[in-house]
N, C-alpha and C. Protein backbone atom coordinates (compact mmCIF):
# COMPACT_ATOMS: atom_id res chain seq x y z
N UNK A 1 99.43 112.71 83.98
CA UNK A 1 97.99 112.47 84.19
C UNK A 1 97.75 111.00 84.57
N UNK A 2 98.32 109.95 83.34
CA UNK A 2 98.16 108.67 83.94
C UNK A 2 98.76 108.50 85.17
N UNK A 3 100.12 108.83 85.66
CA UNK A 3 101.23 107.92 87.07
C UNK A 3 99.70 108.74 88.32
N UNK A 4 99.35 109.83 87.93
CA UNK A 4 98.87 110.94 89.30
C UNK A 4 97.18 109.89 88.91
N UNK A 5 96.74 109.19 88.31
CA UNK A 5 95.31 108.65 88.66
C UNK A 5 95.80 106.96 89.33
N UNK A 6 96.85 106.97 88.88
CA UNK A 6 97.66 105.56 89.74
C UNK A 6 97.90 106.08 91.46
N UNK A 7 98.75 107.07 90.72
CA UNK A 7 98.86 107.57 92.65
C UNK A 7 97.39 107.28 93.43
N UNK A 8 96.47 107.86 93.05
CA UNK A 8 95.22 108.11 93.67
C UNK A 8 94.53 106.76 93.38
N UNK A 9 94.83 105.77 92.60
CA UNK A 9 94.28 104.39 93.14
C UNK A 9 94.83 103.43 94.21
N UNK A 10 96.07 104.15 94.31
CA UNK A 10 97.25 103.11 95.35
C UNK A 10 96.81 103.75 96.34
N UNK A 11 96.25 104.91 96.83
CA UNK A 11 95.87 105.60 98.07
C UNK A 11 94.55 104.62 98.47
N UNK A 12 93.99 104.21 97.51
CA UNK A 12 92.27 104.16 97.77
C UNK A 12 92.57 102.93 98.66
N UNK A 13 93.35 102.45 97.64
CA UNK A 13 93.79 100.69 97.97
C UNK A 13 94.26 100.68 99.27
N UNK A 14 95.50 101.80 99.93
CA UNK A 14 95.98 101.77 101.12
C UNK A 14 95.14 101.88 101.98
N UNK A 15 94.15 103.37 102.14
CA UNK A 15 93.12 103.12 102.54
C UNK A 15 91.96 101.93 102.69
N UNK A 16 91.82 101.38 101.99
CA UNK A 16 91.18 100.12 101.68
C UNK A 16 91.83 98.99 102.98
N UNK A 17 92.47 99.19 102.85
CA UNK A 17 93.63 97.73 103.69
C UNK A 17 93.70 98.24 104.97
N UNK A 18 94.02 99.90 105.14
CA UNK A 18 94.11 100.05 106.44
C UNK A 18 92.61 99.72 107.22
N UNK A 19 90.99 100.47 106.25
CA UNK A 19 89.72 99.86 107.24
C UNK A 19 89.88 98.57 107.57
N UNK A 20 90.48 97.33 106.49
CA UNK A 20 90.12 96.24 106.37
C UNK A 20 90.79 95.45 107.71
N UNK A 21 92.21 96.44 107.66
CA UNK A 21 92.83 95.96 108.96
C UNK A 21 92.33 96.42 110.23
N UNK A 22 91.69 97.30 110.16
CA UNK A 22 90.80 97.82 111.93
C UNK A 22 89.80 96.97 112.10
N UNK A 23 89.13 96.27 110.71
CA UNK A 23 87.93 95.55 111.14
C UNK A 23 88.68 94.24 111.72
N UNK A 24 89.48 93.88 111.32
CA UNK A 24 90.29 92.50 111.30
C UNK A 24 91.07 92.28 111.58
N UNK A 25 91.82 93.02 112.78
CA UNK A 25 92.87 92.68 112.87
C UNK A 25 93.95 91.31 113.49
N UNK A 26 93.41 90.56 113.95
CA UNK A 26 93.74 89.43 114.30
C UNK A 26 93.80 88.76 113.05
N UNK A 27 92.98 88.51 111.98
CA UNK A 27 92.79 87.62 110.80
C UNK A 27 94.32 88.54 110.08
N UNK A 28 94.15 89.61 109.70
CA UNK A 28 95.12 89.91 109.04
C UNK A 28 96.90 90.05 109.63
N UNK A 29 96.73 89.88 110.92
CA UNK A 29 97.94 89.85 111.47
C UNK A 29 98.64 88.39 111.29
N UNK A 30 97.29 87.36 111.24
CA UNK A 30 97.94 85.84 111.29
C UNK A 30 97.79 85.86 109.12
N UNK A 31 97.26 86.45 108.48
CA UNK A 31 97.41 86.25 107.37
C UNK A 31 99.03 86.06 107.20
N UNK A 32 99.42 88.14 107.72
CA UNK A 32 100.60 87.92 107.29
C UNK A 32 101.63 87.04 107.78
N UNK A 33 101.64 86.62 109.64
CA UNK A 33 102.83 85.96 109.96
C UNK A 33 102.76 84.58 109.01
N UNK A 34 101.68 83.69 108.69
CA UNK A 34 101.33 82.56 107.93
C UNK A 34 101.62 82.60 106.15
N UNK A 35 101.12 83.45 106.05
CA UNK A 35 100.69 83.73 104.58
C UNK A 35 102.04 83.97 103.57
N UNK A 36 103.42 84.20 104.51
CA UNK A 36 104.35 83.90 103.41
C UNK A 36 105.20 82.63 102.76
N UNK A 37 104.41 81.47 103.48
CA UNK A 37 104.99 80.57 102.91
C UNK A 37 104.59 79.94 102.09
């Protein structure tokens, strides 16, 4: 019951990131090439 309401928050989240990346995608493309150092 708990791992399967995790599953379904890690979806929301993926979801979440994928709109965030259609709105943004230039910002989030230079997040990541930048953002690991």
């Amino acid at each position: 019951m708990r791992k399967q309401r995790s599953n379904l928050l890690h979806s929301v989240n993926n979801i979440n990131k994928y709109l965030r990346r259609k709105k943004h995608p230039v910002e989030t493309r230079t997040r990541l090439k930048y953002g690991s150092r």
